[in-house]
C-alpha atoms as a PDB file:
ATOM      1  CA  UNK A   1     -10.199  -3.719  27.361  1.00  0.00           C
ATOM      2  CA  UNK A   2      -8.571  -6.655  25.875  1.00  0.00           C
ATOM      3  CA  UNK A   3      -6.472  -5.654  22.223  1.00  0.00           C
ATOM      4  CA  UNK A   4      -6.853  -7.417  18.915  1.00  0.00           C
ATOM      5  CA  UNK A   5      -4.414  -7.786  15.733  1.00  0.00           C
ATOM      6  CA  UNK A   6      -6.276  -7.803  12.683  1.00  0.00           C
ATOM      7  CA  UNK A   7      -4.365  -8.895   9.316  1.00  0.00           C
ATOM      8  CA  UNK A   8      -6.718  -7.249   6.852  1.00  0.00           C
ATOM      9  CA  UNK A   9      -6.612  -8.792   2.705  1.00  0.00           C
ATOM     10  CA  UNK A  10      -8.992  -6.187   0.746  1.00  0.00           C
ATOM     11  CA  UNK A  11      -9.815  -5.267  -2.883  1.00  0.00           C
ATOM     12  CA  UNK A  12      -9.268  -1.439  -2.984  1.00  0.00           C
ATOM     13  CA  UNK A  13     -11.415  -0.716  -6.271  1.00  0.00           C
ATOM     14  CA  UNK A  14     -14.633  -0.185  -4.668  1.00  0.00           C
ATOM     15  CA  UNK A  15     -13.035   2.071  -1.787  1.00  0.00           C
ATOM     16  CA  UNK A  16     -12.142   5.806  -1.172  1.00  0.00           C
ATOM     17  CA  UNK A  17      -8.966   4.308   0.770  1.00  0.00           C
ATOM     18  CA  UNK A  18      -8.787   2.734   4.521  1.00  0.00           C
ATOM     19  CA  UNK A  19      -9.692   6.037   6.096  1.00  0.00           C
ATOM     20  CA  UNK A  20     -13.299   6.691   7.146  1.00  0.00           C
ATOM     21  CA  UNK A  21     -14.878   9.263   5.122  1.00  0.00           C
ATOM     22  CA  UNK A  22     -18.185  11.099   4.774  1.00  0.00           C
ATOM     23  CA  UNK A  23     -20.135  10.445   2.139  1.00  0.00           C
ATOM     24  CA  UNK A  24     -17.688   7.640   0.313  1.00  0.00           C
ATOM     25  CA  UNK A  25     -17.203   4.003   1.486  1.00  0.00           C
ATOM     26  CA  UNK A  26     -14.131   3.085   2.775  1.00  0.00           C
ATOM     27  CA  UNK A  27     -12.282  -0.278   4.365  1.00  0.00           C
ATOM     28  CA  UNK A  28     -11.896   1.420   7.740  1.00  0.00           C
ATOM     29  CA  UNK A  29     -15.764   1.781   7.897  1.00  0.00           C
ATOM     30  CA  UNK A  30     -16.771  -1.562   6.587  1.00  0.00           C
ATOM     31  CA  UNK A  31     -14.491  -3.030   9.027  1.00  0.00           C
ATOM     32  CA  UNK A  32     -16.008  -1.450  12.007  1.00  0.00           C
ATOM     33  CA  UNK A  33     -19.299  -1.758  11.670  1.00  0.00           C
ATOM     34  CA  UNK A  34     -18.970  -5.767  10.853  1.00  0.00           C
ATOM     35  CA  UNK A  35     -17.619  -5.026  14.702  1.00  0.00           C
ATOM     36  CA  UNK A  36     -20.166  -3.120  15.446  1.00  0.00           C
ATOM     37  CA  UNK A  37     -22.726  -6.163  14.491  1.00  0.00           C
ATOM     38  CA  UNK A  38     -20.616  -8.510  16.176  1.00  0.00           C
ATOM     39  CA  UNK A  39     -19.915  -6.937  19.020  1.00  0.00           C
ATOM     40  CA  UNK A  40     -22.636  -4.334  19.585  1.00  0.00           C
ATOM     41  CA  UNK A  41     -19.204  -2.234  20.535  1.00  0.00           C
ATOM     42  CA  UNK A  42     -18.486   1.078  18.185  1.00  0.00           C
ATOM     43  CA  UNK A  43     -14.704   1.344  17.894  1.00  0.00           C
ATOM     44  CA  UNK A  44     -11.853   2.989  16.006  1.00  0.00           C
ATOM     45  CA  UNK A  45      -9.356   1.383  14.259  1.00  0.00           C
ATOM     46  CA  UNK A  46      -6.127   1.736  13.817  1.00  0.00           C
ATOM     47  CA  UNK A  47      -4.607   0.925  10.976  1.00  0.00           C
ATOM     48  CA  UNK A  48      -0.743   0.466  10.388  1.00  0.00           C
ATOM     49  CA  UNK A  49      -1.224   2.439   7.110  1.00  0.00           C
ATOM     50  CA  UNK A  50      -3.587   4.305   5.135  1.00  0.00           C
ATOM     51  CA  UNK A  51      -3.609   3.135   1.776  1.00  0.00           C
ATOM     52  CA  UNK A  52      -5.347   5.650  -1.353  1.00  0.00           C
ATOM     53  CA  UNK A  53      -8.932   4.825  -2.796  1.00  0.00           C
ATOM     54  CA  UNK A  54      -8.140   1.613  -5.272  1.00  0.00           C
ATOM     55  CA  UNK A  55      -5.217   0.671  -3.835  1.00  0.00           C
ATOM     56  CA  UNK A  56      -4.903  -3.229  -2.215  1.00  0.00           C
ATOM     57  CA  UNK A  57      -3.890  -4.976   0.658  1.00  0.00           C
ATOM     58  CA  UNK A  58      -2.941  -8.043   0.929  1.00  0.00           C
ATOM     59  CA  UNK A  59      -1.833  -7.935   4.508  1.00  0.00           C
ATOM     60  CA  UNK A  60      -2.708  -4.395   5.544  1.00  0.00           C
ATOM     61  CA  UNK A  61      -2.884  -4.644   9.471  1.00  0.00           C
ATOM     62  CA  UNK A  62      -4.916  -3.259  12.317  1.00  0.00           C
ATOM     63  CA  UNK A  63      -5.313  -2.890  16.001  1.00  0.00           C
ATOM     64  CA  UNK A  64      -9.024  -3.040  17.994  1.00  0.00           C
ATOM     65  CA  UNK A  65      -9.723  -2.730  21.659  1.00  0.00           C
ATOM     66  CA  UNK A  66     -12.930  -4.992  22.367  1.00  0.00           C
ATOM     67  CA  UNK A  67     -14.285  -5.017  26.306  1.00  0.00           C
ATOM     68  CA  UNK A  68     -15.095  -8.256  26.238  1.00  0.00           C
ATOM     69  CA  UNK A  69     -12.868 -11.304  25.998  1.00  0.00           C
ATOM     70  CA  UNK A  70     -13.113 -13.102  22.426  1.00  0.00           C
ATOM     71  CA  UNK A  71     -11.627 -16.064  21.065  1.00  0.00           C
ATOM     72  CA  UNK A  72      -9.487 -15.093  18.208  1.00  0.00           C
ATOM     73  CA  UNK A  73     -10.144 -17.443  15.762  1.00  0.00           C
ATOM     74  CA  UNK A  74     -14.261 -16.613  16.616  1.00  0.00           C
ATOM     75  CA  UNK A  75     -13.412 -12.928  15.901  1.00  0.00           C
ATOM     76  CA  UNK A  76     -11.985 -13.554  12.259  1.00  0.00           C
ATOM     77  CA  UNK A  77     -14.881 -16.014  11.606  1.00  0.00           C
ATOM     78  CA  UNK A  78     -17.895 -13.477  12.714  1.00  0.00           C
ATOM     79  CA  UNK A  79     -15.881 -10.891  11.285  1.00  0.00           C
ATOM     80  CA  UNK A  80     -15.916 -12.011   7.815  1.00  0.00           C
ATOM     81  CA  UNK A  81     -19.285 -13.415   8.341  1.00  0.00           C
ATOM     82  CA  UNK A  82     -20.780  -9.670   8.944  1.00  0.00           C
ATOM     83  CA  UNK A  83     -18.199  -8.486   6.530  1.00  0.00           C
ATOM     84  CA  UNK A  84     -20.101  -9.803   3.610  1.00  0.00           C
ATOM     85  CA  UNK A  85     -20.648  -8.902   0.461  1.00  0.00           C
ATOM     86  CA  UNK A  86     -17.541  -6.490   0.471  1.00  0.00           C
ATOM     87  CA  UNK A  87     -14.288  -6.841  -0.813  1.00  0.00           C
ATOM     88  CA  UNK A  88     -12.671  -7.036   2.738  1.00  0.00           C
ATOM     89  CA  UNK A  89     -11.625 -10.927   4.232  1.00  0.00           C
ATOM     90  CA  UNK A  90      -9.672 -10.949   7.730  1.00  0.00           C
ATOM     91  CA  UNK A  91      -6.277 -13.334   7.149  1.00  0.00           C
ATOM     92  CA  UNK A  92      -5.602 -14.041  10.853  1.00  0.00           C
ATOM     93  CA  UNK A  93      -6.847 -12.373  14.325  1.00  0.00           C
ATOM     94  CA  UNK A  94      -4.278 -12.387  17.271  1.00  0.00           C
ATOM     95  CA  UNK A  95      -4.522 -11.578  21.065  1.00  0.00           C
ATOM     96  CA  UNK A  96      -1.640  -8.785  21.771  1.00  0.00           C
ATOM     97  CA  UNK A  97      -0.407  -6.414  24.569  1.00  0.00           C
ATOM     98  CA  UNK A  98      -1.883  -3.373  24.645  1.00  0.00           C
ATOM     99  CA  UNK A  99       1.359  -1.742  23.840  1.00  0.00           C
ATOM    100  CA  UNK A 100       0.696  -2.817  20.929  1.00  0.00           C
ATOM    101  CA  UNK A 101       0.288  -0.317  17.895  1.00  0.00           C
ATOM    102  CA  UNK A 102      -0.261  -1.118  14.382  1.00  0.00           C
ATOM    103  CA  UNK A 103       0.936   1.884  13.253  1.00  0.00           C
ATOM    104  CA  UNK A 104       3.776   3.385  15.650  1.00  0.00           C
ATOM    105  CA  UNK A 105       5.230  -1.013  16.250  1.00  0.00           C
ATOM    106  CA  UNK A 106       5.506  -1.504  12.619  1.00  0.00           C
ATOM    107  CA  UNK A 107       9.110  -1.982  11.636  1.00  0.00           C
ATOM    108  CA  UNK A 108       8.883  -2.209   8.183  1.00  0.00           C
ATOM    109  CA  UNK A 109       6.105  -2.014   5.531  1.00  0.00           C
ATOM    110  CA  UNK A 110       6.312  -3.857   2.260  1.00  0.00           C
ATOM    111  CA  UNK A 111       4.568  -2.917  -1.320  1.00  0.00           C
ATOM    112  CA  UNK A 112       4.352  -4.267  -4.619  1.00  0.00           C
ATOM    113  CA  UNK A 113       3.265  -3.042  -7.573  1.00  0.00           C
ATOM    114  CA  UNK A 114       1.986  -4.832 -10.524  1.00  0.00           C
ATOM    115  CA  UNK A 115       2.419  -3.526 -14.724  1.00  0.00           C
ATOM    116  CA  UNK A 116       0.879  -5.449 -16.718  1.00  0.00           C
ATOM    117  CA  UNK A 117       3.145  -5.068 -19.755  1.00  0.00           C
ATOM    118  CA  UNK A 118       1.561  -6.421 -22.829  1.00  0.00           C
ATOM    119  CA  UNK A 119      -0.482  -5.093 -26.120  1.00  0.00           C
ATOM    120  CA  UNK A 120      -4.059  -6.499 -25.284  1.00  0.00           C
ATOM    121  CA  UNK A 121      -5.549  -4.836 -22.774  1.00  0.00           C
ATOM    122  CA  UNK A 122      -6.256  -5.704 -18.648  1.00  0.00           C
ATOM    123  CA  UNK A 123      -9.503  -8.316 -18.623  1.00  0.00           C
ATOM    124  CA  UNK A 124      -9.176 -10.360 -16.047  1.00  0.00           C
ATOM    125  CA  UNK A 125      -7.030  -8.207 -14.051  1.00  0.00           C
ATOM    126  CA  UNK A 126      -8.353  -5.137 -14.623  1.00  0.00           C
ATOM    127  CA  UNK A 127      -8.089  -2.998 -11.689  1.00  0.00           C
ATOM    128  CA  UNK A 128      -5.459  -4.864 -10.080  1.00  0.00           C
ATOM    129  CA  UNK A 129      -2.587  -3.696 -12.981  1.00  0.00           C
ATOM    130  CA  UNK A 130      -1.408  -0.906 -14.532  1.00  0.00           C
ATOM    131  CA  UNK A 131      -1.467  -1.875 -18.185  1.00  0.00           C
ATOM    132  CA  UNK A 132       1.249  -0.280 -20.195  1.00  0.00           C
ATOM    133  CA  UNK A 133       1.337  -1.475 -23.921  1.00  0.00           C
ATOM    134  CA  UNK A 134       4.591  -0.020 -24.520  1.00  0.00           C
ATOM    135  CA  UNK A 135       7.238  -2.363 -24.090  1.00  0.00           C
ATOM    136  CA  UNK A 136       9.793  -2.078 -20.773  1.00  0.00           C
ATOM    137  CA  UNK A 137      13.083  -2.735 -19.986  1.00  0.00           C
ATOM    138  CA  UNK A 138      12.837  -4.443 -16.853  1.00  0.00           C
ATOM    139  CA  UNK A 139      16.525  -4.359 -16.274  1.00  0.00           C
ATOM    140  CA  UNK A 140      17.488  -0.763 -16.842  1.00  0.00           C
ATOM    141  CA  UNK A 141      14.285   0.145 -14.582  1.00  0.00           C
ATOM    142  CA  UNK A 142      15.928  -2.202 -12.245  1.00  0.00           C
ATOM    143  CA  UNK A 143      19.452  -0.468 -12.409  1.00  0.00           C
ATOM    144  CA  UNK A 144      17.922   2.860 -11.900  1.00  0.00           C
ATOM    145  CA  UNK A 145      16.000   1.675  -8.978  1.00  0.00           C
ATOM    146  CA  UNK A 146      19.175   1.066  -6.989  1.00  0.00           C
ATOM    147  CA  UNK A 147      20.212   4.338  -7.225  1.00  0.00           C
ATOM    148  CA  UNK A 148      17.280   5.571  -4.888  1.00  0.00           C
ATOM    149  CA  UNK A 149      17.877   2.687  -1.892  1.00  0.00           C
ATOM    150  CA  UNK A 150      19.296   4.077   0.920  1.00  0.00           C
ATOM    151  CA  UNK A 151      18.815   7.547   2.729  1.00  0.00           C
ATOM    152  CA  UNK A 152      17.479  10.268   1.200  1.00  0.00           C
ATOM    153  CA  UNK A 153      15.168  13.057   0.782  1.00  0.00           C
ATOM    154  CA  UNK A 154      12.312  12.092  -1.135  1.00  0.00           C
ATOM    155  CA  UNK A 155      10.534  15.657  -2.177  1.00  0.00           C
ATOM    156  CA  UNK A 156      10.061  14.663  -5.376  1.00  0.00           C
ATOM    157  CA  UNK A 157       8.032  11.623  -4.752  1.00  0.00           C
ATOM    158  CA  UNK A 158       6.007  13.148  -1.748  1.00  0.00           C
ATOM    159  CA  UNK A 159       2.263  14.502  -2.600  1.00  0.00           C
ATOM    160  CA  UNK A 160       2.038  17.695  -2.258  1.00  0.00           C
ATOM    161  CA  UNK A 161      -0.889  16.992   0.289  1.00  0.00           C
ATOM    162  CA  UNK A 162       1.889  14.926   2.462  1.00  0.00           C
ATOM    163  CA  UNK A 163       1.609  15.521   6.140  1.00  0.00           C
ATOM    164  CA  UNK A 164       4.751  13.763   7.343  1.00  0.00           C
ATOM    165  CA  UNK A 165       7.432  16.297   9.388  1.00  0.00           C
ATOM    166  CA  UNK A 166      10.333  15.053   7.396  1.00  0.00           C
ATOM    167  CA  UNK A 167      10.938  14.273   3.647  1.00  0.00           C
ATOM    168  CA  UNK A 168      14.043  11.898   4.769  1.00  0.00           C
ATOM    169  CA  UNK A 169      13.518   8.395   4.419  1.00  0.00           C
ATOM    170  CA  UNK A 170      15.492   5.018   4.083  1.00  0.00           C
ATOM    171  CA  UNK A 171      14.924   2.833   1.034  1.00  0.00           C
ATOM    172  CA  UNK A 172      15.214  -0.603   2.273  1.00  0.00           C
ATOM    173  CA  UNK A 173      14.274  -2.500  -0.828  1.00  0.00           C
ATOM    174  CA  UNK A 174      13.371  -1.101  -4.158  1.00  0.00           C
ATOM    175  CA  UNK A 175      13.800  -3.994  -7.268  1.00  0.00           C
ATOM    176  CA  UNK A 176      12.289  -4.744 -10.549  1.00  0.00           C
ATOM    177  CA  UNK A 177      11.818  -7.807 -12.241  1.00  0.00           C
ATOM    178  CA  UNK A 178       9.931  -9.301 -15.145  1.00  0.00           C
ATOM    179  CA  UNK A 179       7.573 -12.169 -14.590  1.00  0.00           C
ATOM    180  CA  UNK A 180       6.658 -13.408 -18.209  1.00  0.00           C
ATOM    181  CA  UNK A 181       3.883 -10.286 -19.308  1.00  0.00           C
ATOM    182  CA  UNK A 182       4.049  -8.625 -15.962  1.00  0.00           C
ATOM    183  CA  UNK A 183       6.816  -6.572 -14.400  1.00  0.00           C
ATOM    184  CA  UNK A 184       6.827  -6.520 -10.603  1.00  0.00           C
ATOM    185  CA  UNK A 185       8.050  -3.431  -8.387  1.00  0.00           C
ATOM    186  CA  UNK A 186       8.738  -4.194  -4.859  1.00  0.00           C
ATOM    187  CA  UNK A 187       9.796  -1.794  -2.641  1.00  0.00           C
ATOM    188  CA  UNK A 188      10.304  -1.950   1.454  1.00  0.00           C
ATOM    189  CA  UNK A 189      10.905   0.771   3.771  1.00  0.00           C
ATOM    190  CA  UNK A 190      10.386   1.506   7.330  1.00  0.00           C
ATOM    191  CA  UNK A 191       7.659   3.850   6.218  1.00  0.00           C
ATOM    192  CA  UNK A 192       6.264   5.828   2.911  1.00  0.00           C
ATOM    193  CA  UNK A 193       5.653   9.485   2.680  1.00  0.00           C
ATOM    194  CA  UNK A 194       2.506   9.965   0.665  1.00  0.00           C
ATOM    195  CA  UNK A 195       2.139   8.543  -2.456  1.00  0.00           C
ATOM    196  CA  UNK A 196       5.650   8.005  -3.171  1.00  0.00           C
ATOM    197  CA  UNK A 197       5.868   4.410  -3.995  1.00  0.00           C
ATOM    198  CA  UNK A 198       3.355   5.594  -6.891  1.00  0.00           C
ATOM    199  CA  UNK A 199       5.756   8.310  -8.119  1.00  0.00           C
ATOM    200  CA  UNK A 200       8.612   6.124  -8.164  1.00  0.00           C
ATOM    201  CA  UNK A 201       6.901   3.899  -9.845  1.00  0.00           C
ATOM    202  CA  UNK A 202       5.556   6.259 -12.467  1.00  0.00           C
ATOM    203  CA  UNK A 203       9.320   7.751 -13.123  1.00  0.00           C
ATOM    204  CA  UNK A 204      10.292   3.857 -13.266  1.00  0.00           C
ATOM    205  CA  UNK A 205       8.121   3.443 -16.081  1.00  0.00           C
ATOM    206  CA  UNK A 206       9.646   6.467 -17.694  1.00  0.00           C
ATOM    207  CA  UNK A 207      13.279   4.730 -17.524  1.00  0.00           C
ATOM    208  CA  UNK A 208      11.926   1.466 -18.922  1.00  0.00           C
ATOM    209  CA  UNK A 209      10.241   3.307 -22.205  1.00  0.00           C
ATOM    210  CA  UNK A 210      13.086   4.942 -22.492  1.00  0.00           C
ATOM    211  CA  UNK A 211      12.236   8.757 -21.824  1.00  0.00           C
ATOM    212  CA  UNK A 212      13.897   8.841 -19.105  1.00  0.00           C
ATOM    213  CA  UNK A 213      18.213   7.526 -18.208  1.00  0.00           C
ATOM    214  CA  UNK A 214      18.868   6.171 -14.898  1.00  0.00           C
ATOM    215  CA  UNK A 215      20.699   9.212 -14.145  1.00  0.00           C
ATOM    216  CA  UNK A 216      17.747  11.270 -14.877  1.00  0.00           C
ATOM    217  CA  UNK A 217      15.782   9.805 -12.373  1.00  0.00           C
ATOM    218  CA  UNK A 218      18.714  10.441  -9.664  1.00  0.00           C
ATOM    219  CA  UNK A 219      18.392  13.469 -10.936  1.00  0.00           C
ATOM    220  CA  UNK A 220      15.200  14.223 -10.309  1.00  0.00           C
ATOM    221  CA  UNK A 221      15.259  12.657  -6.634  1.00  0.00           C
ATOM    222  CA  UNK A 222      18.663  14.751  -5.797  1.00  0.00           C
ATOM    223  CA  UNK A 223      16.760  17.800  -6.537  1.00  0.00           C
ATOM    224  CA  UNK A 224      14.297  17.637  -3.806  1.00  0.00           C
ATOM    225  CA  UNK A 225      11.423  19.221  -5.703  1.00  0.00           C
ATOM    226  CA  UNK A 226       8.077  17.766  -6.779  1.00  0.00           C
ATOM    227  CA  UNK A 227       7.740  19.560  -9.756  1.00  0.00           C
ATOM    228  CA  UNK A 228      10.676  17.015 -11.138  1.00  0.00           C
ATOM    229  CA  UNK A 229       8.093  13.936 -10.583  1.00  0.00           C
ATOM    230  CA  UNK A 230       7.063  13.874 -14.269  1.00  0.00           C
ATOM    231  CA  UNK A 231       4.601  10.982 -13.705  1.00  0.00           C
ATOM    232  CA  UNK A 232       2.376   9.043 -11.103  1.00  0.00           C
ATOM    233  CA  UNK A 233       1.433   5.536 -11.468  1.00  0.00           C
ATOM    234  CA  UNK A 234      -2.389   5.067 -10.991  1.00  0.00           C
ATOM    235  CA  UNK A 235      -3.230   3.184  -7.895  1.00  0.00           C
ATOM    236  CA  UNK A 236      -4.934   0.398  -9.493  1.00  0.00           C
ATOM    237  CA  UNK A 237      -1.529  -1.660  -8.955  1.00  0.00           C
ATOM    238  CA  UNK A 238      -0.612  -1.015  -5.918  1.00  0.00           C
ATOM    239  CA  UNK A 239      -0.365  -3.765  -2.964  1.00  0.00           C
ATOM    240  CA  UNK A 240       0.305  -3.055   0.678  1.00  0.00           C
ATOM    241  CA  UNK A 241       1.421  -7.046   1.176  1.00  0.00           C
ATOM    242  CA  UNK A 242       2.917  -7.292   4.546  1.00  0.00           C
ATOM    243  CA  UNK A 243       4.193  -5.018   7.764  1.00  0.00           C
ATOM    244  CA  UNK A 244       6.618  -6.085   9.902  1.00  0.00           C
ATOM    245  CA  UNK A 245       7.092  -6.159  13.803  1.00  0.00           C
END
């Protein structure tokens, strides 16, 4: 069995999430069964994270064990051949060790989320933004974003559904910024517990209309308990961009 590297771009809307499921189509199953009619081989793939139904990826990666040998470049060509008509395109295809994992060789994994902050309403982008009429301070949300980087434990922006042993995790990056009507989250970490860059993000938005103080929000994360996560952005604006090895 040779081993495969896809990088994956997809548009999340019309998708219960990366994970296979049963009666709902997801990227995990469109994905294999363009193998499947390229290859005539059923596999599994595995996926360095599981993003949420409507959530994006514009560099969402995954590994694939194929039995025979295949030119890379032919792979991501046939692949997005048979992937056709859905909102799935493979970026690049790469011939790796099979010690590779996508999920357990990742070294960091890199989101962005998108507001888009303005009075008319999402046309264009709709599905791909949050739209939030209410005008935000970009640079307080910003200062109170700093005050989560680092280690800690991130109860209160964990699902409840969260399977992940430990609560503890390192903030690596977690900004704000305004770009003209849009104001851009990104946040980086060696992994995410379940759904928390979407509660940040939701308690960021608090802190930019102005419900919410930066201490508030340390607040919140200091006391370890979900009940304190007073919002949770939808996943419409959410973008798994890149993972790192």
């Amino acid at each position: 069995m040779l081993r495969y590297k896809l990088t994956i771009e997809y548009d999340g809307t019309p998708f219960s999430g990366w994970q296979r499921q049963k009666t709902q189509p997801s990227v995990q199953q469109a994905l294999e069964e363009a193998i499947w009619r390229m290859s005539g081989e059923s596999v599994t793939l595995q996926a360095a994270g599981r993003t949420d139904a409507g959530v994006h990826a514009l560099g969402q990666v995954a590994h694939v064990d194929l039995g025979k040998v295949w030119d890379p470049l032919r792979i991501r060509e046939a692949l997005n051949y048979h992937l056709r008509p859905n909102s799935v395109g493979i970026i690049a295809v790469d011939a790796v060790d099979n010690d590779f994992e996508a999920r357990f060789s990742a070294t960091a994994r890199h989101y962005q989320y998108r507001i888009l902050n303005r009075r008319a309403p999402a046309i264009l982008e709709r599905n791909h933004v949050w739209h939030v009429s209410k005008p935000l301070d970009a640079e307080i949300m910003d200062q109170a974003a700093a005050l989560m980087l680092g280690l800690h434990d991130f109860t209160t922006f964990r699902s409840s559904e969260c399977q992940a042993k430990s609560p503890m995790r390192t903030l690596d990056v977690l900004s704000v910024r305004r770009e003209a009507e849009h104001i851009v989250v990104d946040a980086s970490a060696h992994s995410f517990l379940h759904h928390q860059v979407r509660s940040m993000v939701g308690c960021l938005k608090l802190v930019g209309e102005g419900k919410w103080t930066p201490a508030d929000l340390c607040a919140a994360l200091d006391a370890a308990d979900r009940s304190r996560c007073r919002a949770m952005a939808p996943s419409d604006g959410l973008y798994l961009t890149r993972v790192d090895y």
